[in-house]
PDB file of N, CA and C in Angstrom:
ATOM      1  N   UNK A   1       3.290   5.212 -12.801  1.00  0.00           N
ATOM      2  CA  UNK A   1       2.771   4.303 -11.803  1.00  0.00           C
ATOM      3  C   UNK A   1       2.145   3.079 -12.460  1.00  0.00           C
ATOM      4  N   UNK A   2       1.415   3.327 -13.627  1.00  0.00           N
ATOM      5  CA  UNK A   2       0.543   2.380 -14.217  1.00  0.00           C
ATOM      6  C   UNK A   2       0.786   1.666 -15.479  1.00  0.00           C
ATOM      7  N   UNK A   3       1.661   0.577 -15.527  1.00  0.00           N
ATOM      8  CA  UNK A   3       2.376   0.774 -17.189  1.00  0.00           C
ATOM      9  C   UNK A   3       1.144   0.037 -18.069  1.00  0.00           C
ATOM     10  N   UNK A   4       1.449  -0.345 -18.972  1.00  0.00           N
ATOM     11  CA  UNK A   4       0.043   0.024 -20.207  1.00  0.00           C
ATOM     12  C   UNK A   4      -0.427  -1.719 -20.291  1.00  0.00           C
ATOM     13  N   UNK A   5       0.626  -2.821 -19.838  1.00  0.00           N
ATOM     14  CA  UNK A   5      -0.096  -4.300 -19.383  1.00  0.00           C
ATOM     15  C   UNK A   5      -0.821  -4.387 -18.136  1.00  0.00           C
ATOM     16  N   UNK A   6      -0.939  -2.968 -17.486  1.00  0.00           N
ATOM     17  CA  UNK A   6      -1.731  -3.545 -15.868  1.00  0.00           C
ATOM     18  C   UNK A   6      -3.275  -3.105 -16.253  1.00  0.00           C
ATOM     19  N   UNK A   7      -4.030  -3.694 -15.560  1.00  0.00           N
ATOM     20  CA  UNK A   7      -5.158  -3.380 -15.532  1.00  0.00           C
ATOM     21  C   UNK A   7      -5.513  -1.571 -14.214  1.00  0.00           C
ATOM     22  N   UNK A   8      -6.418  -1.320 -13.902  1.00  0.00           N
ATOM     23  CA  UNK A   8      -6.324  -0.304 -12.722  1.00  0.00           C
ATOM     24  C   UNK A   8      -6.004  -1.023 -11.707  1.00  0.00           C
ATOM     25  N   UNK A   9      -7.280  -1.980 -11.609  1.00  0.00           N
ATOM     26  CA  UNK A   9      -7.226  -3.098 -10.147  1.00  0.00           C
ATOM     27  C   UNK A   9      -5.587  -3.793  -9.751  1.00  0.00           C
ATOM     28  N   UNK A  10      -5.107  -4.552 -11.257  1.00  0.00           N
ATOM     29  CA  UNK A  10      -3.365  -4.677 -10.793  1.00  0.00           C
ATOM     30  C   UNK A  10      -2.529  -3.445 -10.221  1.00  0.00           C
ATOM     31  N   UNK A  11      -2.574  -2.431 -10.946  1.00  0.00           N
ATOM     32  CA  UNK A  11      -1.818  -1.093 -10.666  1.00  0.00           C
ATOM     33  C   UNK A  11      -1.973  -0.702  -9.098  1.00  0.00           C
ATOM     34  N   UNK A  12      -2.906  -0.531  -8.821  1.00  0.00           N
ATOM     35  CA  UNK A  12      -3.807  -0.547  -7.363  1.00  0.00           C
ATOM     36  C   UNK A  12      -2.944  -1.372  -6.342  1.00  0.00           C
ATOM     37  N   UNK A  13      -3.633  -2.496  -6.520  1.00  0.00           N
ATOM     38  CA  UNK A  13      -2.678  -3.634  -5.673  1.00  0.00           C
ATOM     39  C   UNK A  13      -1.548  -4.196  -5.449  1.00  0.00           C
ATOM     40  N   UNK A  14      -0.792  -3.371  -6.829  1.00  0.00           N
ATOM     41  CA  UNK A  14       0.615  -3.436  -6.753  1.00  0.00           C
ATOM     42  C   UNK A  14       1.544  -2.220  -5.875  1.00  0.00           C
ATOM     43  N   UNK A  15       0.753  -1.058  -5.391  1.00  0.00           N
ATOM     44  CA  UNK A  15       0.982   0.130  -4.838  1.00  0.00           C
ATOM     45  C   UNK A  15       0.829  -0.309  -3.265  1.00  0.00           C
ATOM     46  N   UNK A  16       1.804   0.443  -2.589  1.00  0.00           N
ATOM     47  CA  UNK A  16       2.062   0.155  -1.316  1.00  0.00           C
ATOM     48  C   UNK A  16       1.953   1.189  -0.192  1.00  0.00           C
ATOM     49  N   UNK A  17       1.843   2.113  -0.832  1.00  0.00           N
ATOM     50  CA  UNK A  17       1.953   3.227  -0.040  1.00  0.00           C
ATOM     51  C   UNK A  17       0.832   4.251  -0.377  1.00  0.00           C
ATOM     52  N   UNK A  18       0.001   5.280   0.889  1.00  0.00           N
ATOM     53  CA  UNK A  18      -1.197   5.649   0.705  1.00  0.00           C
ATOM     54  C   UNK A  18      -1.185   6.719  -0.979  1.00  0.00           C
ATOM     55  N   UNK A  19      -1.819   6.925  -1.066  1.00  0.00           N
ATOM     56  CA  UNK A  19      -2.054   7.762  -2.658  1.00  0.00           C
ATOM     57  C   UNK A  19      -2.164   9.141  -1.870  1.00  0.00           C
ATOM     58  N   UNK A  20      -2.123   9.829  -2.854  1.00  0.00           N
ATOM     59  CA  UNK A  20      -2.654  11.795  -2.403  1.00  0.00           C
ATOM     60  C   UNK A  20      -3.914  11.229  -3.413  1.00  0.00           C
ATOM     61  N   UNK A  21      -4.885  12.250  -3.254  1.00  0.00           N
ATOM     62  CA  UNK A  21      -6.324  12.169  -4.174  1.00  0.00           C
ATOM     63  C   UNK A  21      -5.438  12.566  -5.712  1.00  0.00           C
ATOM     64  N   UNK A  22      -4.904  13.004  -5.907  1.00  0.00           N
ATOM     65  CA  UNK A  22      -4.741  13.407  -7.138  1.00  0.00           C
ATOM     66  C   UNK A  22      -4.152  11.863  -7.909  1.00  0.00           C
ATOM     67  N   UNK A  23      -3.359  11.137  -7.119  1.00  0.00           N
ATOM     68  CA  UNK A  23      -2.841  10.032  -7.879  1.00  0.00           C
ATOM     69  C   UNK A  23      -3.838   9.545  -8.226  1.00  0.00           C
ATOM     70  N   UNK A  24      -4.500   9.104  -6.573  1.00  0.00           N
ATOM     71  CA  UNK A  24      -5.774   8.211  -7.298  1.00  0.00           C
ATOM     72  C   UNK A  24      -6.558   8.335  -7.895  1.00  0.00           C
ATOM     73  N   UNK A  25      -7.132   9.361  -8.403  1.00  0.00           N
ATOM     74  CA  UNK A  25      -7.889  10.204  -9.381  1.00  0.00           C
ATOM     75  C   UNK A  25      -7.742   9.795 -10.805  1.00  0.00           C
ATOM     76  N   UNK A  26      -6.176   9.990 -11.199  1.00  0.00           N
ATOM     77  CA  UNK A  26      -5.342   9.851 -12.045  1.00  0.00           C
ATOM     78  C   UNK A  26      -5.514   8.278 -12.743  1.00  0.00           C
ATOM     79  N   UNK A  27      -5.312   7.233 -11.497  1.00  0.00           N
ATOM     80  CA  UNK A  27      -5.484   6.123 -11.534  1.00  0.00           C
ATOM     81  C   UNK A  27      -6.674   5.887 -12.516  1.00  0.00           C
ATOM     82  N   UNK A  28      -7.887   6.061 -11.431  1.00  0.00           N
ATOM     83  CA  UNK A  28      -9.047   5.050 -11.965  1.00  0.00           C
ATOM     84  C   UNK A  28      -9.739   6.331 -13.040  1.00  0.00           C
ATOM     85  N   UNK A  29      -9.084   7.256 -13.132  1.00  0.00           N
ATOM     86  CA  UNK A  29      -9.481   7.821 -14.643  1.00  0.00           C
ATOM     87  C   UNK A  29     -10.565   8.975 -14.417  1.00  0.00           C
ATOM     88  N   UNK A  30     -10.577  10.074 -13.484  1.00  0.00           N
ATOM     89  CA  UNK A  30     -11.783  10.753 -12.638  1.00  0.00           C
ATOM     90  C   UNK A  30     -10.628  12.249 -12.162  1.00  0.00           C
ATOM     91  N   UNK A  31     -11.932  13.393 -12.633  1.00  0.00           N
ATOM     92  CA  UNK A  31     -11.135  14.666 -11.937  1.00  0.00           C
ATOM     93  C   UNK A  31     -10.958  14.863 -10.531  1.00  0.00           C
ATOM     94  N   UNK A  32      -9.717  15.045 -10.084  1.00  0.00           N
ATOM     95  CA  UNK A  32      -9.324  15.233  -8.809  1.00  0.00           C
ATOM     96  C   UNK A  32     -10.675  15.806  -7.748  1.00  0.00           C
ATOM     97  N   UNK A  33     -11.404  16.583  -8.084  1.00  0.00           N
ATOM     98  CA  UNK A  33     -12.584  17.752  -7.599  1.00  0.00           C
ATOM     99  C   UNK A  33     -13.524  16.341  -7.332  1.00  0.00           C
ATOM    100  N   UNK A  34     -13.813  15.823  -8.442  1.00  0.00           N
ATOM    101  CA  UNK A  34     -14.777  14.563  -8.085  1.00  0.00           C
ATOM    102  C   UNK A  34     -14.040  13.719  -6.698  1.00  0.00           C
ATOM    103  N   UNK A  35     -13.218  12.943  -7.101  1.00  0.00           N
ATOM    104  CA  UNK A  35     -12.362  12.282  -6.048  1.00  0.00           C
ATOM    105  C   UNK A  35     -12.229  12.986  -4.744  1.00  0.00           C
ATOM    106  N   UNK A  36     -11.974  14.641  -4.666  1.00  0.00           N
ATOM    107  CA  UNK A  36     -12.154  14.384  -3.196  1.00  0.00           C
ATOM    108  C   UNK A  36     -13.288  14.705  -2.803  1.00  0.00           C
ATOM    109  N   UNK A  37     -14.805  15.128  -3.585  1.00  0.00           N
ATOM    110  CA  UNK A  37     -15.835  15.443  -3.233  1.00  0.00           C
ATOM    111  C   UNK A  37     -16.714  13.617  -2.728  1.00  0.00           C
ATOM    112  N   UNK A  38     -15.554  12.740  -3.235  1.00  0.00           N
ATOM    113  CA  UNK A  38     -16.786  11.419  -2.838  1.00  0.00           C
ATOM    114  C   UNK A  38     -15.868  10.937  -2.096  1.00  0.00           C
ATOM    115  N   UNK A  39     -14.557  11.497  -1.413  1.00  0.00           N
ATOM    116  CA  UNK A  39     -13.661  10.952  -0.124  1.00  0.00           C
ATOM    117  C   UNK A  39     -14.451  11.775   0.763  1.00  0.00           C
ATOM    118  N   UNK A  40     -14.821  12.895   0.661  1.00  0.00           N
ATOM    119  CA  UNK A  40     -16.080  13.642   1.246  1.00  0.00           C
ATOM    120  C   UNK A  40     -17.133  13.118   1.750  1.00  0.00           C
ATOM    121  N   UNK A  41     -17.456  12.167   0.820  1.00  0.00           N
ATOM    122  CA  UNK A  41     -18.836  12.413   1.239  1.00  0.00           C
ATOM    123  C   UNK A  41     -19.060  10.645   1.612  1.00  0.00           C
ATOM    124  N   UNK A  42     -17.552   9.987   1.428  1.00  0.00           N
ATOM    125  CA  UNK A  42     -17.557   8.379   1.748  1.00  0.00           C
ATOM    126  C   UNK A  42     -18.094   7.994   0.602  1.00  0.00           C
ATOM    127  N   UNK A  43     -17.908   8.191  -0.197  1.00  0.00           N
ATOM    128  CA  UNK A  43     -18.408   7.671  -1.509  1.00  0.00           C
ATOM    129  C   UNK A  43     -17.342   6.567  -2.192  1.00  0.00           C
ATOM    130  N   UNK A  44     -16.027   6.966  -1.722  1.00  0.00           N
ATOM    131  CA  UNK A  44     -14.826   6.413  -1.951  1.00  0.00           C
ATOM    132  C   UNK A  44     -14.196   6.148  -1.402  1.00  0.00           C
ATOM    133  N   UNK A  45     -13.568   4.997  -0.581  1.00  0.00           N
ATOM    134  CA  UNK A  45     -12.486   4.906   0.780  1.00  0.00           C
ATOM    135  C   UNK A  45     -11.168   5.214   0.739  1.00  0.00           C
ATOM    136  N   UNK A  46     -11.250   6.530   1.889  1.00  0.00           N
ATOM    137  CA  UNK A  46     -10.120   7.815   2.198  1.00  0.00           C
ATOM    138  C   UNK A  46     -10.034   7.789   3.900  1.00  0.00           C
ATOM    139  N   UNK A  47      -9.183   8.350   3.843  1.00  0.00           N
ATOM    140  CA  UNK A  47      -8.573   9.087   5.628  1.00  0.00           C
ATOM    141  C   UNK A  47      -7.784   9.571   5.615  1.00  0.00           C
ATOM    142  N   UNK A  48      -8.006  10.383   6.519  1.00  0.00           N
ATOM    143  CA  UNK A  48      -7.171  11.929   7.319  1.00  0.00           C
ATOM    144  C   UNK A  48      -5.818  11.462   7.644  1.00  0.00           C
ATOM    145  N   UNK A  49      -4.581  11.680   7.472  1.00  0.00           N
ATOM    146  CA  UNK A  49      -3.672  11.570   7.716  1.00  0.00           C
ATOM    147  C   UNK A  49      -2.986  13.020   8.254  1.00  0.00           C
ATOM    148  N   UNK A  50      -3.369  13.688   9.667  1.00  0.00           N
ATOM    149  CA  UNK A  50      -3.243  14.900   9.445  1.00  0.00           C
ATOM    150  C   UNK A  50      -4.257  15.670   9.220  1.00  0.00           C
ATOM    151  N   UNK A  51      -4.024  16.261   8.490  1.00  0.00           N
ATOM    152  CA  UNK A  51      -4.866  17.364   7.363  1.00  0.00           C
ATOM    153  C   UNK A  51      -4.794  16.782   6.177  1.00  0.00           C
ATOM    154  N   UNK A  52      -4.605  15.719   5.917  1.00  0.00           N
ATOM    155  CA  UNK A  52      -3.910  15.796   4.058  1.00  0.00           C
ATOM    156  C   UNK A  52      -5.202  14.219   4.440  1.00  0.00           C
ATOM    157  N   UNK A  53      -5.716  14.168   2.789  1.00  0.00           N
ATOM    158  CA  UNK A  53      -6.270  12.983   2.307  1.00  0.00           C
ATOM    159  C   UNK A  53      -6.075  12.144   2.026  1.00  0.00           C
ATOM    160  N   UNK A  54      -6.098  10.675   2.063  1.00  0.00           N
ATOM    161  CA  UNK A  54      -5.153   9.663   1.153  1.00  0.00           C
ATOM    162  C   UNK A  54      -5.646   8.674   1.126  1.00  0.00           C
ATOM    163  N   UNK A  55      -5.786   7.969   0.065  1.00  0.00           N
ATOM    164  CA  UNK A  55      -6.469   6.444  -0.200  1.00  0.00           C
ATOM    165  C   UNK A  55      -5.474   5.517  -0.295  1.00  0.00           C
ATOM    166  N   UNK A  56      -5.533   4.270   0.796  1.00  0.00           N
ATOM    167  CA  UNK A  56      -5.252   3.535   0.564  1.00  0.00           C
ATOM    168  C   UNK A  56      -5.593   2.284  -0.558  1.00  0.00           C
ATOM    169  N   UNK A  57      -4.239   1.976  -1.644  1.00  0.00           N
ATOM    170  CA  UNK A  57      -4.366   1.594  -2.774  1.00  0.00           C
ATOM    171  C   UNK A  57      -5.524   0.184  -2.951  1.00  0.00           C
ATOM    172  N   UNK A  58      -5.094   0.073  -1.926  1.00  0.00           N
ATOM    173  CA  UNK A  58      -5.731  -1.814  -1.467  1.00  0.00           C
ATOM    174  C   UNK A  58      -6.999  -1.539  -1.054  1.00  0.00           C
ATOM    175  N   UNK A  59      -7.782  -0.626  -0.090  1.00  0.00           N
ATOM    176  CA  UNK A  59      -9.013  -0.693  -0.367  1.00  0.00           C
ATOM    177  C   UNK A  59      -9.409  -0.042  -1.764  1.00  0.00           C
ATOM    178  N   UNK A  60      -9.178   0.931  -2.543  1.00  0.00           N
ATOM    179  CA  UNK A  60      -9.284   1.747  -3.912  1.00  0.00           C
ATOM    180  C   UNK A  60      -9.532   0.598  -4.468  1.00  0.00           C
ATOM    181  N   UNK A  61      -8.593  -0.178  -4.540  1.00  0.00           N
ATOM    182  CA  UNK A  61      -8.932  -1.693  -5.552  1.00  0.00           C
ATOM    183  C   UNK A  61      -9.661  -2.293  -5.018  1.00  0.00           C
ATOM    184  N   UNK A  62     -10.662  -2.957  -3.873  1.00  0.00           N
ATOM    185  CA  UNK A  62     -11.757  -3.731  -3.837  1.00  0.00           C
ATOM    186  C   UNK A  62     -12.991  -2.511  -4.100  1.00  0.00           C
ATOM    187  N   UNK A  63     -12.965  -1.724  -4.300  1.00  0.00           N
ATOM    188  CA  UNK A  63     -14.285  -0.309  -4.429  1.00  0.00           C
ATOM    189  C   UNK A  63     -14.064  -0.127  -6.549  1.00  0.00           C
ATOM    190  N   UNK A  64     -13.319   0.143  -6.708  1.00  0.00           N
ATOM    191  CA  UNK A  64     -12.930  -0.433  -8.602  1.00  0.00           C
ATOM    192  C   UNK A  64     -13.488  -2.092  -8.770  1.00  0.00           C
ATOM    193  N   UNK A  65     -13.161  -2.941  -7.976  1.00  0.00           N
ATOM    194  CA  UNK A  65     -13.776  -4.604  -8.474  1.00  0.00           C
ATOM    195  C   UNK A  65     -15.174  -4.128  -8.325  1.00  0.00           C
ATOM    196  N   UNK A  66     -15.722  -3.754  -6.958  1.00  0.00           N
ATOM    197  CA  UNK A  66     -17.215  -3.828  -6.684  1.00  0.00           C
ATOM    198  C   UNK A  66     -18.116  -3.359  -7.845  1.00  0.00           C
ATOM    199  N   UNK A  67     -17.127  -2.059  -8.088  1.00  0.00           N
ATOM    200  CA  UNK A  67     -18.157  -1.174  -9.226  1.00  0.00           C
ATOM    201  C   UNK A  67     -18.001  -2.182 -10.473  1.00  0.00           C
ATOM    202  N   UNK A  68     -17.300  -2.905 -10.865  1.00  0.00           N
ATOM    203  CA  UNK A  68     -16.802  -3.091 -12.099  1.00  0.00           C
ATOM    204  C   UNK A  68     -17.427  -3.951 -12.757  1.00  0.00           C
ATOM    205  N   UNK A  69     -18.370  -3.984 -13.961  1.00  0.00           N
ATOM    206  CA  UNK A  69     -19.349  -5.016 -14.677  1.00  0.00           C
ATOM    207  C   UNK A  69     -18.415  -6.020 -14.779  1.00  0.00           C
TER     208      UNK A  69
END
């Protein structure tokens, strides 16, 4: 998904389609268990699709800028 010239935030915004927690996890570099304990708890922006979890890539990337020194 992420080749080794993108930054996370490019990789992110170049993705079009919602993530499972595990991608995005994968992504910004964080154990899956964390990721869905702060889609949990809104710590991270997620929604229910169903039953199943999924972050959309495009908000993931303005929540990575915010945090980001």
């Amino acid at each position: 998904m992420m080749n080794s010239d993108q930054t996370i935030v490019e990789s992110l915004k170049a993705t079009r389609k919602p993530l499972k927690v595990a991608e995005a996890s994968e992504i910004i570099g964080i154990h899956p268990v964390t990721a869905y304990k702060w889609a949990k708890d809104g710590k991270m922006p997620s929604l229910r699709l169903g039953g199943a979890v999924r972050i959309d890539p495009q908000a993931l990337a303005r929540w990575v800028e915010e945090r980001s020194l």
